[in-house]
C-alpha atoms as a PDB file:
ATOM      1  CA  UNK A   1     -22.931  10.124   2.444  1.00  0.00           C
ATOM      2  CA  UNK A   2     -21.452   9.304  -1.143  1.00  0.00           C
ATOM      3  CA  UNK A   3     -18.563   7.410  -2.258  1.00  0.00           C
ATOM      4  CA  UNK A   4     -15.438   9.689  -2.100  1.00  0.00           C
ATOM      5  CA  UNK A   5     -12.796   9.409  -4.903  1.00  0.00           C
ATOM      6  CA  UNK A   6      -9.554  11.684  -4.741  1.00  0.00           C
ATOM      7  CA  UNK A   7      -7.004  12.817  -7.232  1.00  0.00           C
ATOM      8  CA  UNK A   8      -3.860  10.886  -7.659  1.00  0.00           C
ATOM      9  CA  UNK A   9      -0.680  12.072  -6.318  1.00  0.00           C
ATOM     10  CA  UNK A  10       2.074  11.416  -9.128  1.00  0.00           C
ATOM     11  CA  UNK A  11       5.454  10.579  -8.146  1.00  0.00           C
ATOM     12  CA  UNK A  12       8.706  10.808 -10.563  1.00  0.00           C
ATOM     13  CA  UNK A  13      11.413   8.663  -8.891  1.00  0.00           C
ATOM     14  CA  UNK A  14      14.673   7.504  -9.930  1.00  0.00           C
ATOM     15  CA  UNK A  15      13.199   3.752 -10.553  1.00  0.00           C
ATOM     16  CA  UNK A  16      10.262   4.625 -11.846  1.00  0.00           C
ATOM     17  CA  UNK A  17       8.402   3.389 -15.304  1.00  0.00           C
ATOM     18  CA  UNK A  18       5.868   4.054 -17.772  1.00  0.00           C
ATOM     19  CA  UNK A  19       3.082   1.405 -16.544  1.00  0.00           C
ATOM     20  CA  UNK A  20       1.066   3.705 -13.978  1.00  0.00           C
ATOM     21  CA  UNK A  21      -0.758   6.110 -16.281  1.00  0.00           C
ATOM     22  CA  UNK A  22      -1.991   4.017 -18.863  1.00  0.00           C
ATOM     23  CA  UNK A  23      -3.103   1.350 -16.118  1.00  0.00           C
ATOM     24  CA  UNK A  24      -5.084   4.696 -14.713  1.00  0.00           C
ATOM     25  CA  UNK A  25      -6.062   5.809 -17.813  1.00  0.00           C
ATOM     26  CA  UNK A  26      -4.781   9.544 -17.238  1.00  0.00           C
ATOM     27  CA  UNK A  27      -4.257  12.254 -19.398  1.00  0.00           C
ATOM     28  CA  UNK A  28      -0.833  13.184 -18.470  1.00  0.00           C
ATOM     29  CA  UNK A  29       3.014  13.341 -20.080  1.00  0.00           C
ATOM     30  CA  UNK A  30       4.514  12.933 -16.890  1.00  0.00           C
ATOM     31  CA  UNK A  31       7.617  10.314 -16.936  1.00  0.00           C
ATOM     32  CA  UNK A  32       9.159   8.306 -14.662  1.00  0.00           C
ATOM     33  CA  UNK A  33       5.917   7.927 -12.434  1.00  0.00           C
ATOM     34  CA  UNK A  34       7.149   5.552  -9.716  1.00  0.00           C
ATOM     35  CA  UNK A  35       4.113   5.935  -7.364  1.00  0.00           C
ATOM     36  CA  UNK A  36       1.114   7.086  -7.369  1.00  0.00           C
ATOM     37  CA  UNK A  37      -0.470   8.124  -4.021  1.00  0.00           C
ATOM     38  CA  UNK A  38      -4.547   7.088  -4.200  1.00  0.00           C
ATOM     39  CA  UNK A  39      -5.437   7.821  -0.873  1.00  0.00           C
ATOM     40  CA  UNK A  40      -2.921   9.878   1.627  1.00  0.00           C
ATOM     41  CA  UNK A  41      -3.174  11.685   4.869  1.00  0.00           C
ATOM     42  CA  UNK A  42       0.710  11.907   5.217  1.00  0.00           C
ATOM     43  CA  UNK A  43       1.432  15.436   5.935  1.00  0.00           C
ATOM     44  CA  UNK A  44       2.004  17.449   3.110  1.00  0.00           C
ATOM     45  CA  UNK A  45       1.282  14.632   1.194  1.00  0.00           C
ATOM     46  CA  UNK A  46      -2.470  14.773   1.250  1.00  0.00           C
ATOM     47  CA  UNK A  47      -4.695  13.574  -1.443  1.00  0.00           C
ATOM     48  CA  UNK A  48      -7.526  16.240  -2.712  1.00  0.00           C
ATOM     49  CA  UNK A  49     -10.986  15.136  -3.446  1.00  0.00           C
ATOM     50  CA  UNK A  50     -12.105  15.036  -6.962  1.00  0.00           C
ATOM     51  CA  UNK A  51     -15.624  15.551  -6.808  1.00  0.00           C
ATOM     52  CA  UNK A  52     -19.015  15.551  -5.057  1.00  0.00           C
ATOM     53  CA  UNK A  53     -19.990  17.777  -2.410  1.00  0.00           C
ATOM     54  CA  UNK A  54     -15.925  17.537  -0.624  1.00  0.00           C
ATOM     55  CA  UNK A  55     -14.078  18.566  -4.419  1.00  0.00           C
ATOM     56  CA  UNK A  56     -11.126  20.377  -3.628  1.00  0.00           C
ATOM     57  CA  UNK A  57     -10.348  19.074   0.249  1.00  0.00           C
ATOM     58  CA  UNK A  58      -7.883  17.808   1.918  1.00  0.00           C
ATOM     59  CA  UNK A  59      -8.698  14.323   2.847  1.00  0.00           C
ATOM     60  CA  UNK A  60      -7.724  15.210   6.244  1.00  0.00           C
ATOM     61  CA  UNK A  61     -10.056  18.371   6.656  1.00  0.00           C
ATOM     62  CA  UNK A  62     -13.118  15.835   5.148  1.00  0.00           C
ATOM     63  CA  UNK A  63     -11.762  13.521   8.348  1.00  0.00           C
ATOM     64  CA  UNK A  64     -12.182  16.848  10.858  1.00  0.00           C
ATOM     65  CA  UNK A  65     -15.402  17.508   9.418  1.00  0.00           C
ATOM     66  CA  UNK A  66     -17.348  14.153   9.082  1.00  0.00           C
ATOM     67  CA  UNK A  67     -15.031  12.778  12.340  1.00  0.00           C
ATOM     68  CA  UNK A  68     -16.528   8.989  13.129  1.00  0.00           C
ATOM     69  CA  UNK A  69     -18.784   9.270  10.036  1.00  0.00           C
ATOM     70  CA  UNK A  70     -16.388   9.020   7.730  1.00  0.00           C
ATOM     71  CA  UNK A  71     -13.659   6.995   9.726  1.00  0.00           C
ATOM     72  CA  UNK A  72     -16.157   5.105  12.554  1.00  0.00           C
ATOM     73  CA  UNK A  73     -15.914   5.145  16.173  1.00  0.00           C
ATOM     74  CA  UNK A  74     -13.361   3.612  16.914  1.00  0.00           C
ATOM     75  CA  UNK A  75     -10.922   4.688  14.544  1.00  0.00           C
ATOM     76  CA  UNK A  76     -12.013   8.380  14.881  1.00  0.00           C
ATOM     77  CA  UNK A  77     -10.596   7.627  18.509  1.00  0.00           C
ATOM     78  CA  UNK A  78      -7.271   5.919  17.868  1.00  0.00           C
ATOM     79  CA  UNK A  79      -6.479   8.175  15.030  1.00  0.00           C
ATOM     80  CA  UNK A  80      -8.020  11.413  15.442  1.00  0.00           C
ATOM     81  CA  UNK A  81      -8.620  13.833  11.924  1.00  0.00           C
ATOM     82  CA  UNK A  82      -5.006  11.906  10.619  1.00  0.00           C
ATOM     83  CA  UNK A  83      -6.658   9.073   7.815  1.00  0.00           C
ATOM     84  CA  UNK A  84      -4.923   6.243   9.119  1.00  0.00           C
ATOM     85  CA  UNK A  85      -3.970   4.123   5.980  1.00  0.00           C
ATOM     86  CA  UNK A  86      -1.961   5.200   3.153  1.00  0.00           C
ATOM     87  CA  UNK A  87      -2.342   3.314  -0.779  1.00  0.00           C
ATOM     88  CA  UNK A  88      -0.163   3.342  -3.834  1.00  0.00           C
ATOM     89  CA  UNK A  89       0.367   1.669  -7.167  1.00  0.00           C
ATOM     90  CA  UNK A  90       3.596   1.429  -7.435  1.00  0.00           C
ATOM     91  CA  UNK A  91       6.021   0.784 -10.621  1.00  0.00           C
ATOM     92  CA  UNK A  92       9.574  -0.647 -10.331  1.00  0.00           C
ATOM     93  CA  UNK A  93      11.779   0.246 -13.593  1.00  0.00           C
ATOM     94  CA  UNK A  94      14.864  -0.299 -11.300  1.00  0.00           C
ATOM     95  CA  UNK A  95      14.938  -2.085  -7.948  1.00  0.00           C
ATOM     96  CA  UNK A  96      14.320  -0.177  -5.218  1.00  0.00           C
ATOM     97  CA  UNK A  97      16.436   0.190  -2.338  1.00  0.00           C
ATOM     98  CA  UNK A  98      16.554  -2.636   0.177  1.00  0.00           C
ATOM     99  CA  UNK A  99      14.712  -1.028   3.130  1.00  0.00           C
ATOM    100  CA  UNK A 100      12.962  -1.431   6.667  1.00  0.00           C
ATOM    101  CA  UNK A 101      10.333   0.182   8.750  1.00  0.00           C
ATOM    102  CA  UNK A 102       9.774   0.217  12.556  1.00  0.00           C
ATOM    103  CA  UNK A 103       7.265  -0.845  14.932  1.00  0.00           C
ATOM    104  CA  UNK A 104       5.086   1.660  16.476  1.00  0.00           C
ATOM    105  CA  UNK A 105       7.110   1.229  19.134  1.00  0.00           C
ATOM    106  CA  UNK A 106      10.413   1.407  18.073  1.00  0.00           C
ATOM    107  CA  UNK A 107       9.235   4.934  15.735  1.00  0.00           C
ATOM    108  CA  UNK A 108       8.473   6.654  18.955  1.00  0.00           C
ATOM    109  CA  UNK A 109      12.070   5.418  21.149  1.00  0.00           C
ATOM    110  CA  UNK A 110      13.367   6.935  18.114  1.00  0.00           C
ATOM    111  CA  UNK A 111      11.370  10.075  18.147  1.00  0.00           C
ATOM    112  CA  UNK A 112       8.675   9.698  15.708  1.00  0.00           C
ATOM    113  CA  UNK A 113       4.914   9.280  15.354  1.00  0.00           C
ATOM    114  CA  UNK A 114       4.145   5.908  14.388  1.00  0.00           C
ATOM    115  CA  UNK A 115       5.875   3.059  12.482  1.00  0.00           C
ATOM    116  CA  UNK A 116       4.854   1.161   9.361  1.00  0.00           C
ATOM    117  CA  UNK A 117       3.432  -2.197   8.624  1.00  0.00           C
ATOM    118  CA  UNK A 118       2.553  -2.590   5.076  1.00  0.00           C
ATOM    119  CA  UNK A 119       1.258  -5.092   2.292  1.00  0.00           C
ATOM    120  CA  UNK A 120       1.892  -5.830  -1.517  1.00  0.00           C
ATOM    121  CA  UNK A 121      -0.200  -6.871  -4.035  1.00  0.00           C
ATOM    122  CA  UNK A 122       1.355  -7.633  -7.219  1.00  0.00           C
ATOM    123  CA  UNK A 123      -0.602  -6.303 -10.261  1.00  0.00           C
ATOM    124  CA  UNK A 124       0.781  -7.455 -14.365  1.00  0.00           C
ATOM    125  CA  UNK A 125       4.323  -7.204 -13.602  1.00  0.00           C
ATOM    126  CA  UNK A 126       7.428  -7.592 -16.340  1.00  0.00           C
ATOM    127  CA  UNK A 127       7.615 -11.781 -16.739  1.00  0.00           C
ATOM    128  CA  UNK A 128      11.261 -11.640 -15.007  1.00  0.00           C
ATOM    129  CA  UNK A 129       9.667  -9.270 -12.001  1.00  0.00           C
ATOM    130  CA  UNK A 130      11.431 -10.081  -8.445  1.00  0.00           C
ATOM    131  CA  UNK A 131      11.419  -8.991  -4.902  1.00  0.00           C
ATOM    132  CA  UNK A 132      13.013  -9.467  -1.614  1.00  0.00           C
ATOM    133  CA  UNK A 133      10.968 -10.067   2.001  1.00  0.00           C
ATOM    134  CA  UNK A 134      12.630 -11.366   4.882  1.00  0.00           C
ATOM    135  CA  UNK A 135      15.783 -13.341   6.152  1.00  0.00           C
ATOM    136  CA  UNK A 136      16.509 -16.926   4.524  1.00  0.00           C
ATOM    137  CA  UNK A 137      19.535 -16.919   6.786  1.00  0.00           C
ATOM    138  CA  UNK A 138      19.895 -16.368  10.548  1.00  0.00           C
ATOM    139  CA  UNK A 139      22.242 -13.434  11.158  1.00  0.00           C
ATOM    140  CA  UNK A 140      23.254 -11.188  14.266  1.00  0.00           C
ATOM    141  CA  UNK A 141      22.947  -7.436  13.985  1.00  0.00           C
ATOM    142  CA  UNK A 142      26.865  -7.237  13.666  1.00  0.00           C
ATOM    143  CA  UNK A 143      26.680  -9.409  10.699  1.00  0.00           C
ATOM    144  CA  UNK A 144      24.516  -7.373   9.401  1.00  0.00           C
ATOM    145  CA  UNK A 145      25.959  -4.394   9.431  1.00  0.00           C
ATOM    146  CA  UNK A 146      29.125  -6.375   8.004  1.00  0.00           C
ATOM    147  CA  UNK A 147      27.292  -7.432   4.722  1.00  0.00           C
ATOM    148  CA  UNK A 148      25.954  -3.683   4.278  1.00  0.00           C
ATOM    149  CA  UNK A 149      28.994  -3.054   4.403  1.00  0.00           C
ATOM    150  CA  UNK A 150      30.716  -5.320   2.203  1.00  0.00           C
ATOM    151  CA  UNK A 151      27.619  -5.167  -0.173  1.00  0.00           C
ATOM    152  CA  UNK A 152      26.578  -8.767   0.410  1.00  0.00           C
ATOM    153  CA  UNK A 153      23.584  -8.353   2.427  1.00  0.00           C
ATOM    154  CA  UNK A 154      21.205  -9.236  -0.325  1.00  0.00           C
ATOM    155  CA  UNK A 155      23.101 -12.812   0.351  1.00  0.00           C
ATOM    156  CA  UNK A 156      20.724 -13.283   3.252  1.00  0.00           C
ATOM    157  CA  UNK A 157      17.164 -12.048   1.681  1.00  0.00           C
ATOM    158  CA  UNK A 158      15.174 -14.291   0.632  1.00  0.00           C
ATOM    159  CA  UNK A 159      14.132 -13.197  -3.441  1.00  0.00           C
ATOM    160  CA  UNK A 160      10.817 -14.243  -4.646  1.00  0.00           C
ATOM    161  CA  UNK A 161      10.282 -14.532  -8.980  1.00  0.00           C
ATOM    162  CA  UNK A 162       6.548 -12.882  -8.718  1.00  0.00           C
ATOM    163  CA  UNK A 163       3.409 -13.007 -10.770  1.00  0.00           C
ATOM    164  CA  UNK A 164      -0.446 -11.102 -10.918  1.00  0.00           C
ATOM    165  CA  UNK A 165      -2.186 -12.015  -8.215  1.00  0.00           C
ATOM    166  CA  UNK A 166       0.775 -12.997  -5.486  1.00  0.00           C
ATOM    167  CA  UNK A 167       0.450 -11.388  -2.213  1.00  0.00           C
ATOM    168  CA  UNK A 168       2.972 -10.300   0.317  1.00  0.00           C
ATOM    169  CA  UNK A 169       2.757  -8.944   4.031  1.00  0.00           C
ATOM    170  CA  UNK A 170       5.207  -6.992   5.810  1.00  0.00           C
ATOM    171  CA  UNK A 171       5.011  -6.469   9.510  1.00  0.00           C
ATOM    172  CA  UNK A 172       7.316  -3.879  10.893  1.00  0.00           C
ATOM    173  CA  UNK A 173      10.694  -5.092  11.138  1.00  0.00           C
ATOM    174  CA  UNK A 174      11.381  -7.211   7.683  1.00  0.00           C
ATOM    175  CA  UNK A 175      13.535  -6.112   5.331  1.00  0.00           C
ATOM    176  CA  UNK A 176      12.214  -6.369   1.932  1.00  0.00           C
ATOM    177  CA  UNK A 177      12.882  -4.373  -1.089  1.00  0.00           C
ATOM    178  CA  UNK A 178      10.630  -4.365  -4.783  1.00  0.00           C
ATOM    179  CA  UNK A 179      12.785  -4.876  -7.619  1.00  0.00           C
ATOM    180  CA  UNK A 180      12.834  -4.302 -11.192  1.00  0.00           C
ATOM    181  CA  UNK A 181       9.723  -5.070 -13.324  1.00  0.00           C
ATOM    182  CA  UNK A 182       7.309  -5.082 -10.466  1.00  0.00           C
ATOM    183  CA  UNK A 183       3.896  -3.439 -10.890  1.00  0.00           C
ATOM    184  CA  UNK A 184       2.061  -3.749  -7.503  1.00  0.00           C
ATOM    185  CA  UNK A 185      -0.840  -1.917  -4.806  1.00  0.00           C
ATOM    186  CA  UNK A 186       0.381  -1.421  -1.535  1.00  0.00           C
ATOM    187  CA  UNK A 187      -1.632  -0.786   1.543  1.00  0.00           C
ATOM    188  CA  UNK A 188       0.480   0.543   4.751  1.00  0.00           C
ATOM    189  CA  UNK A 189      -0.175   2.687   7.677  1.00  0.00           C
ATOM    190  CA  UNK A 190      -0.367   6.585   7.542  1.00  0.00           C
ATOM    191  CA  UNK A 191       3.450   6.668   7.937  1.00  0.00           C
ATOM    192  CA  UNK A 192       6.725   7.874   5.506  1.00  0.00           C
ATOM    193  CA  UNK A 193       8.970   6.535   8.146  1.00  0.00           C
ATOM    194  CA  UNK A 194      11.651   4.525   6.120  1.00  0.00           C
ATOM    195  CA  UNK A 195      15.345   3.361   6.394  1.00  0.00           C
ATOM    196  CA  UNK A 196      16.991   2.692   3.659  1.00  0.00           C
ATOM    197  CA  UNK A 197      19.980  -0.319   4.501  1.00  0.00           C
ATOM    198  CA  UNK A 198      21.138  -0.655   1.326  1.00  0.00           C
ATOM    199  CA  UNK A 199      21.146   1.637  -2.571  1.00  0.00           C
ATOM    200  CA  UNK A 200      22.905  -0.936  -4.179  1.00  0.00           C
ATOM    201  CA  UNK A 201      26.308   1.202  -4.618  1.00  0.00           C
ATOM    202  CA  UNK A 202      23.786   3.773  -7.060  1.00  0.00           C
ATOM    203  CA  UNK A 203      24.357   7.387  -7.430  1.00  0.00           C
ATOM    204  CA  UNK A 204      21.598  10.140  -7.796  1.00  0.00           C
ATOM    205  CA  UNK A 205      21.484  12.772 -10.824  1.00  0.00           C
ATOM    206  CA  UNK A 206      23.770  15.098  -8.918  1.00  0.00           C
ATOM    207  CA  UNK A 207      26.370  12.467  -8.363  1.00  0.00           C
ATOM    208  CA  UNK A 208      26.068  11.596  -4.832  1.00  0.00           C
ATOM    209  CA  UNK A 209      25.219   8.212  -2.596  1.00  0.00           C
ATOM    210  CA  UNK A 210      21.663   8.086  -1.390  1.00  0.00           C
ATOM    211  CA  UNK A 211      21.950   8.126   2.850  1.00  0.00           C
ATOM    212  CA  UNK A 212      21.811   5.075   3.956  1.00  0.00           C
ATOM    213  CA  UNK A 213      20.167   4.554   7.726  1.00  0.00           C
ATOM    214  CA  UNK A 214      22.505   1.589   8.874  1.00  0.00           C
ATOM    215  CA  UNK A 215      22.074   2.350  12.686  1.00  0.00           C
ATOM    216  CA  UNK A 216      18.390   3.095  13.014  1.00  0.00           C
ATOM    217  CA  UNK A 217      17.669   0.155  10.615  1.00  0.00           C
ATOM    218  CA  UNK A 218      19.580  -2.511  12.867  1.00  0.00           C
ATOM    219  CA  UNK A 219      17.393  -1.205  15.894  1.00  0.00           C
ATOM    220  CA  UNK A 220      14.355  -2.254  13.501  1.00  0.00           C
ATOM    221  CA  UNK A 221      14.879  -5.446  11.855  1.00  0.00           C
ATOM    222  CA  UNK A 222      13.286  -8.839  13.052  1.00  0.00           C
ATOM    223  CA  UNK A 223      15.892 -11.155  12.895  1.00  0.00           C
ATOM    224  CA  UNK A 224      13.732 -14.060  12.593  1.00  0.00           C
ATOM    225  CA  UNK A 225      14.038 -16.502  10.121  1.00  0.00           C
ATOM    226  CA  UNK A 226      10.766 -18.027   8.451  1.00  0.00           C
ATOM    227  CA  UNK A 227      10.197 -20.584   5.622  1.00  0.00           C
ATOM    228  CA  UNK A 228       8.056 -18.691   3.092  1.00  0.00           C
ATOM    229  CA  UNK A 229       7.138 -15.171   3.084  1.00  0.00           C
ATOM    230  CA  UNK A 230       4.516 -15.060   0.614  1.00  0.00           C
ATOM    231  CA  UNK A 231       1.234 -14.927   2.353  1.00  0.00           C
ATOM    232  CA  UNK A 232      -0.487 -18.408   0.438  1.00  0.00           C
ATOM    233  CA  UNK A 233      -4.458 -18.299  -0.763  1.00  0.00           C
ATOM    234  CA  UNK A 234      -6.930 -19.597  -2.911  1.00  0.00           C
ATOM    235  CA  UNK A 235      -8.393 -17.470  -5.191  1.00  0.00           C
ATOM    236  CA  UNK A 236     -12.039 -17.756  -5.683  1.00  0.00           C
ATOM    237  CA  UNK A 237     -14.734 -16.086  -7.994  1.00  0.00           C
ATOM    238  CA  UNK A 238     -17.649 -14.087  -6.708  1.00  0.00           C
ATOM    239  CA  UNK A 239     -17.107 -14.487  -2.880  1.00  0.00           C
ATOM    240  CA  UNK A 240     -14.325 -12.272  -0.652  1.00  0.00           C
ATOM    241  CA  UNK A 241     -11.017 -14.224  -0.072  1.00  0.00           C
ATOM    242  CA  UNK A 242      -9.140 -12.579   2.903  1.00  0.00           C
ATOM    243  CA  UNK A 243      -5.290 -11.941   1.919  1.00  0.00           C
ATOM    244  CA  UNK A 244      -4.183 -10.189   5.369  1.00  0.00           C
ATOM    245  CA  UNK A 245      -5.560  -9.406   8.988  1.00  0.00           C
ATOM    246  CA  UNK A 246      -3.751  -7.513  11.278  1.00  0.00           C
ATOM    247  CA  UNK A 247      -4.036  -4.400  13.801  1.00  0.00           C
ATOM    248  CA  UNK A 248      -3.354  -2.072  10.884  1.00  0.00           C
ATOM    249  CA  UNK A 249      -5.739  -3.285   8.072  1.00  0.00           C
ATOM    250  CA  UNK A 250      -7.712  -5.783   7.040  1.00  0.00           C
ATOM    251  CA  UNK A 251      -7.546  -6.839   3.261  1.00  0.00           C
ATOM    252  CA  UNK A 252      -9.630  -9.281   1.287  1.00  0.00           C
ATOM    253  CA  UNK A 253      -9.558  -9.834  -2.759  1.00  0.00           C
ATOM    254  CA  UNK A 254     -12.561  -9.878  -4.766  1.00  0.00           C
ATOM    255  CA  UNK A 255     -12.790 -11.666  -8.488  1.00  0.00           C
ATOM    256  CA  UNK A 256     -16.414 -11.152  -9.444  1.00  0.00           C
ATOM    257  CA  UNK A 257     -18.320 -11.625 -12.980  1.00  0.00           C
ATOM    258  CA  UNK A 258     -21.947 -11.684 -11.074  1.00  0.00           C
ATOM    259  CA  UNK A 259     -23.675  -9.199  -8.844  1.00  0.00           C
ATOM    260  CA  UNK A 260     -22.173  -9.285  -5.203  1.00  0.00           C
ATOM    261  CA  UNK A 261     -24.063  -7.595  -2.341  1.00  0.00           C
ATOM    262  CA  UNK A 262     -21.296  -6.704   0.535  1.00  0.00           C
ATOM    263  CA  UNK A 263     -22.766  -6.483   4.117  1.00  0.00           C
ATOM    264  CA  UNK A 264     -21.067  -3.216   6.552  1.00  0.00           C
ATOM    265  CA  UNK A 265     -23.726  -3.404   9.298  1.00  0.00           C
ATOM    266  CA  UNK A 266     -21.571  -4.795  11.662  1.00  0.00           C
ATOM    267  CA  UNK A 267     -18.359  -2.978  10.656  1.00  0.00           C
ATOM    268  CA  UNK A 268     -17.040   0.220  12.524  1.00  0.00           C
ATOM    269  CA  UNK A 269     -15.055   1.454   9.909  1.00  0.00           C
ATOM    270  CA  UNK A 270     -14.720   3.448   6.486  1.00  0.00           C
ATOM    271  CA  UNK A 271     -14.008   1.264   3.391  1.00  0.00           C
ATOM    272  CA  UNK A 272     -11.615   1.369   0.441  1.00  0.00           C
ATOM    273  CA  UNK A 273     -12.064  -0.336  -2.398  1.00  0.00           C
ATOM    274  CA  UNK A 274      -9.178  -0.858  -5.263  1.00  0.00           C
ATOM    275  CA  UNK A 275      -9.742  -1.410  -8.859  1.00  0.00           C
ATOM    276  CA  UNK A 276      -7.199  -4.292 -10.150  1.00  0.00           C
ATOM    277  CA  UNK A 277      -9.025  -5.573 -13.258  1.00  0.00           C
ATOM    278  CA  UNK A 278     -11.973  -4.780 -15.380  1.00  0.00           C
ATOM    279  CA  UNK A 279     -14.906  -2.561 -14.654  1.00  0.00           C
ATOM    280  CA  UNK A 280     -18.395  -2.385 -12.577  1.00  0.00           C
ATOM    281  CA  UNK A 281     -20.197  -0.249 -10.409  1.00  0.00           C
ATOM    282  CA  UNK A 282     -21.073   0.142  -6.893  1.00  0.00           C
ATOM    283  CA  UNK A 283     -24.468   1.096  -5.085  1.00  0.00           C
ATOM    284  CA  UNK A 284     -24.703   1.782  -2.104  1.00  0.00           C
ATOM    285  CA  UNK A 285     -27.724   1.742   0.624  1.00  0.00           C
ATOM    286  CA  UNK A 286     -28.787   5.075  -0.158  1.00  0.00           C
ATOM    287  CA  UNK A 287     -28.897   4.860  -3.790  1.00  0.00           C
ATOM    288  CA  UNK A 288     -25.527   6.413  -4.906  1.00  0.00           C
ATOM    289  CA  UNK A 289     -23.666   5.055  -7.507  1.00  0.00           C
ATOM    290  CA  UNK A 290     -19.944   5.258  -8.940  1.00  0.00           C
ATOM    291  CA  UNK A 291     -17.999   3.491 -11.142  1.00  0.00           C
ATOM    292  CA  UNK A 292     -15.246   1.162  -9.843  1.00  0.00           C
ATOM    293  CA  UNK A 293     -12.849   1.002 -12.775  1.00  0.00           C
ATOM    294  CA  UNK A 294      -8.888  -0.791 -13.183  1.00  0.00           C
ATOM    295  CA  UNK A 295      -6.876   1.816 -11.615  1.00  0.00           C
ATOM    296  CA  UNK A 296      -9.404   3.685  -9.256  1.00  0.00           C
ATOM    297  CA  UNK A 297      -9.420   4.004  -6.009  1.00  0.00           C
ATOM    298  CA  UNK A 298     -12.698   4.493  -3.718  1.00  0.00           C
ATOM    299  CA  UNK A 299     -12.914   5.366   0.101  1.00  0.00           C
ATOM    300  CA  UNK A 300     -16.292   4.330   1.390  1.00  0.00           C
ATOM    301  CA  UNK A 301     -17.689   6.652   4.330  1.00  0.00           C
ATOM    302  CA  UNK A 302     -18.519   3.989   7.397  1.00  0.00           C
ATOM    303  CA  UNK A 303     -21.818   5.144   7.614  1.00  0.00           C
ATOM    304  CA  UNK A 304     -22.580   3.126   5.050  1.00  0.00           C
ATOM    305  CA  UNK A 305     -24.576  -0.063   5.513  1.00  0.00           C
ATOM    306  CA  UNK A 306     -24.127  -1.789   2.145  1.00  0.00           C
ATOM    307  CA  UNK A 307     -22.644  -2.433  -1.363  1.00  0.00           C
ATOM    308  CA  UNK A 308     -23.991  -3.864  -4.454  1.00  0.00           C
ATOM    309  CA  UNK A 309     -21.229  -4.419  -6.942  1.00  0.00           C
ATOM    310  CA  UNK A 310     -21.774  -5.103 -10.399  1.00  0.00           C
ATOM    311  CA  UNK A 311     -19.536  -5.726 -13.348  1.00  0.00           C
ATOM    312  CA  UNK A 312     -16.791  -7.911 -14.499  1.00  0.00           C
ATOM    313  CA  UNK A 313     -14.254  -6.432 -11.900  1.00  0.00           C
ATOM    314  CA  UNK A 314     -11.816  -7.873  -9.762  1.00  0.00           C
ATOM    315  CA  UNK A 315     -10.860  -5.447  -6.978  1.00  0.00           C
ATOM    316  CA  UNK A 316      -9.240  -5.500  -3.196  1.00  0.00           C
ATOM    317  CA  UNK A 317     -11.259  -4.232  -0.207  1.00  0.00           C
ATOM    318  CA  UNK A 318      -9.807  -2.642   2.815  1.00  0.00           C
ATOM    319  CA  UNK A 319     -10.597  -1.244   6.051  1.00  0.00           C
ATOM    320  CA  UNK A 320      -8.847  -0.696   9.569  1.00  0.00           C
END
């Protein structure tokens, strides 16, 4: 089983810039290109494969055909034919809105499927680039719902200045937003379940507020304070450094200028691997080879044993 690359899904947004298709290197005039979806089984939102024997599928119907194959055992269990992790680059003209996600648990009191636990990896972002993640102040839900309302709840967010290479993890529950001049890769579960708590007093083309989820949000957030948000590491060259391990997704960083053989023997589960920097190739146990370029993405089938990289490249690796 090859290497399985997909076609982007492009998304125009509000906030978005001008840095996604030239860090992709597509042909394409389309502006405004907030995100773009690599790999996604969100309903209706599903990326199509771009070549090889699967060209022209829904990544979902290559899931229902290949089943633990493609996904391994025990994800083919817990998630079924739905492709249970969901990546972007995303580009930040304009903050975004200051938002929140649920727990799995919380998503189904409130009547859906699943919630959403997510990670960022920030990518050559503007030199003033800033986010938000978490609570730097210890607040009660009827405080917050005060600051929404009297637009100071970005008072209590802690607001990181962010550079290449800086890594963020966001369990269900934190409020974080990306704001202006961030380029990033985010890895998430298979979920579009958002609220948004705050738009920043903004107005779409057609004149009108953005809804605002005030209620279901306060049900959501972890009110928990904690001293630093940004998930700390030591980068290394030519040897995995792991950035994040939860239930969700597992997510290492890879820097390499010399041949790197990586080992999936042991591992029950497809792999994806994200192009960051530079350029190589990958091999695989049966002898088929791709390139793994800046701005690709690459969804390894499970069944596969091994990887030889080679290449200048510095890409992120991830798998449920």
């Amino acid at each position: 089983m090859q290497p399985i690359k997909f076609n982007p899904l492009l998304k125009s947004t509000l906030w978005g810039g001008n840095k996604i298709i030239p860090f992709k290197h597509l042909d394409s005039n389309q502006e405004n290109v907030g995100e773009s979806w690599e790999i996604s089984g969100v309903s209706n939102n599903e990326t199509i494969v771009s070549d090889g024997q699967f060209k022209g599928q829904k990544l979902n119907d290559v899931v229902a055909t290949l089943k633990d194959k493609l996904v391994g055992t025990a994800n083919y269990k817990r998630f079924g034919n739905e492709f249970p992790l969901l990546i972007k680059f995303i580009d930040a003209r304009q903050d975004l809105s200051i938002q929140v996600h649920p727990t799995d648990e919380i998503a189904k009191q409130q009547g859906k499927e699943r919630g959403k636990t997510e990670m960022w990896y920030i990518m050559d972002s503007d030199a003033d680039a800033k986010l938000y993640s978490g609570l730097k102040m210890q607040i009660t839900p009827e405080q917050y719902k005060e600051m929404v309302e009297n637009d100071t709840i970005c008072d209590a967010l802690a607001q990181y200045k962010v550079k290449a290479d800086d890594c963020f993890f966001l369990p269900a529950g934190r409020i974080h937003a990306i704001g202006t001049g961030c380029f990033l890769a985010e890895i998430q579960q298979t979920s579009d379940v958002t609220y948004r708590i705050y738009d920043f007093k903004r107005k779409d083309k057609d004149g009108n507020y953005r809804q605002l989820h005030t209620q279901e949000a306060s049900e959501c957030i972890n009110y928990n304070v904690e001293k630093d948000y940004r998930t700390e590491y030591t980068p290394k060259k030519n040897e995995g450094v792991n950035l994040v391990n939860c239930p969700y997704f597992n997510t290492a960083v890879y820097d390499l200028d010399e041949p790197m053989t990586l080992d999936y023997s042991e591992l029950d589960s497809f792999v994806i691997l994200i192009g960051i920097k530079g350029e190589g190739t990958i091999k695989d146990n049966e002898g088929n080879e791709t390139s793994l370029k800046v701005g690709e993405t690459i969804l390894i089938p499970a069944t596969t044993q091994s990887l030889k990289v080679e290449g200048t490249v510095k890409f992120l690796e991830t798998y449920v």
